[in-house]
Protein backbone atom coordinates (compact mmCIF):
# COMPACT_ATOMS: atom_id res chain seq x y z
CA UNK A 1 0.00 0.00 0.00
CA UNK A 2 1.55 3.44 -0.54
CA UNK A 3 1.12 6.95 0.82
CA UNK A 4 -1.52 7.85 -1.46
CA UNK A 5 -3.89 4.84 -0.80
CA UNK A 6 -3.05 5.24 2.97
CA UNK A 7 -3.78 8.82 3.22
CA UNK A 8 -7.16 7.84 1.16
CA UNK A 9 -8.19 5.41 3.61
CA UNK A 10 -7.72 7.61 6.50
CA UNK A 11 -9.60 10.16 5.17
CA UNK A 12 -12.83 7.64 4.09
CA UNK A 13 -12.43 6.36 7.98
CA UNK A 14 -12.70 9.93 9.51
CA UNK A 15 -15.58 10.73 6.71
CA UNK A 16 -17.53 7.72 7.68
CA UNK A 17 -17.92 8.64 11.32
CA UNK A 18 -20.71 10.82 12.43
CA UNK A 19 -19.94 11.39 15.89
CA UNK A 20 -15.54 11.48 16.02
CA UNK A 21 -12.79 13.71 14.13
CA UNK A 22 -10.54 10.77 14.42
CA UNK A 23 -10.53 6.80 14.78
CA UNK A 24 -11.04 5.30 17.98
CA UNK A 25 -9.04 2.11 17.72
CA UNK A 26 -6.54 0.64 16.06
CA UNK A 27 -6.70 -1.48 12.61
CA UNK A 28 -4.24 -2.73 10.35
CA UNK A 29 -4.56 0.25 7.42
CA UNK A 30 -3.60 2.91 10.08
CA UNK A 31 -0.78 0.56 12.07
CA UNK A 32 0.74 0.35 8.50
CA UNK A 33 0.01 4.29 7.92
CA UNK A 34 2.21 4.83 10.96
CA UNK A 35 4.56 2.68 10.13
CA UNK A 36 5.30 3.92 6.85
CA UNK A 37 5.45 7.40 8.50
CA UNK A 38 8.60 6.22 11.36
CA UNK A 39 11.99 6.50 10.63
CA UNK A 40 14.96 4.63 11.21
CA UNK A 41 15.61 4.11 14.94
CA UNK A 42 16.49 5.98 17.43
CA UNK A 43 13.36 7.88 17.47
CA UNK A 44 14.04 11.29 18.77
CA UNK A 45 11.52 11.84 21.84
CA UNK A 46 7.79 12.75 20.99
CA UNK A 47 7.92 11.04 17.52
CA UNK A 48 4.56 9.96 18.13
CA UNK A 49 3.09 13.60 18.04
CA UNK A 50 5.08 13.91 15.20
CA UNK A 51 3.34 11.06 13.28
CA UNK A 52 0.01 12.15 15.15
CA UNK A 53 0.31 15.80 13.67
CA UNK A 54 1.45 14.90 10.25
CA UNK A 55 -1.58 12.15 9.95
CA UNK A 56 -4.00 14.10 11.77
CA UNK A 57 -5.11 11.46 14.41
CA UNK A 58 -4.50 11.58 18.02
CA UNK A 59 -0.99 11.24 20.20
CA UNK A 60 -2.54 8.09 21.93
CA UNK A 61 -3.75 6.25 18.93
CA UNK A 62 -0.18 6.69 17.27
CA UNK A 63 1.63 6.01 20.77
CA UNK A 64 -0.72 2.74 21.12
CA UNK A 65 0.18 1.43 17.39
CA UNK A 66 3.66 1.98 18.31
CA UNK A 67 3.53 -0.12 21.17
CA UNK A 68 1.67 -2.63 18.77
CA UNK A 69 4.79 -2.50 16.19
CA UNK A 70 7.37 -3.28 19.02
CA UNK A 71 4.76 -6.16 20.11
CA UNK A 72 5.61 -7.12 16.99
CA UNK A 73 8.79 -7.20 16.41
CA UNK A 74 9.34 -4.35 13.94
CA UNK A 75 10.94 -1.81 16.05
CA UNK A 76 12.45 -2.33 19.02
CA UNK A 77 11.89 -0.43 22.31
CA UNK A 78 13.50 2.87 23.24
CA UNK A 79 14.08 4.92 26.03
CA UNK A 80 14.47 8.61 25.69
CA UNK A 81 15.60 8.47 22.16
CA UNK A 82 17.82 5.30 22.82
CA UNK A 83 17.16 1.86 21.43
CA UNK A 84 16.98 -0.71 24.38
CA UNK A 85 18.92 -3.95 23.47
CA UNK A 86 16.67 -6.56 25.31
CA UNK A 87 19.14 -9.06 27.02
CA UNK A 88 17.38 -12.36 27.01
């Protein structure tokens, strides 16, 4: 999927609801939107507003798809702006 078709589905979600600005929860076409929006890591603090701002959704829905994409296993976690090397 690129930019354009992301940026198009983000817009239909937001048209299609009658009662938010923004989505609610979390589904695979916005995880993927944020995704494509990170950069390399280390993250410099408050990427996640970044991402928020330049999408338009909220700082909680980005921070919680984050979180999902470390679940994951495509980033890894940080700590003010440094990558944590988990020691297993």
């Amino acid at each position: 999927m690129n930019k354009k078709d992301i940026k198009a589905t983000i817009t239909k979600i937001k048209d299609d609801s009658t009662t938010i600005s923004t989505p609610r929860f979390l589904d695979e076409v916005l995880i993927e939107a944020i995704r494509c929006e990170l950069p390399d890591q280390p993250w410099q603090t408050g990427i996640h507003k970044m991402v928020a701002s330049k999408l338009q959704l909220s700082n909680k829905l980005v921070s919680d798809a984050i979180k999902q994409l470390i679940v994951r296993g495509i980033f890894r976690r940080q700590v003010g702006g440094k990558v944590i090397m988990e020691v297993y």
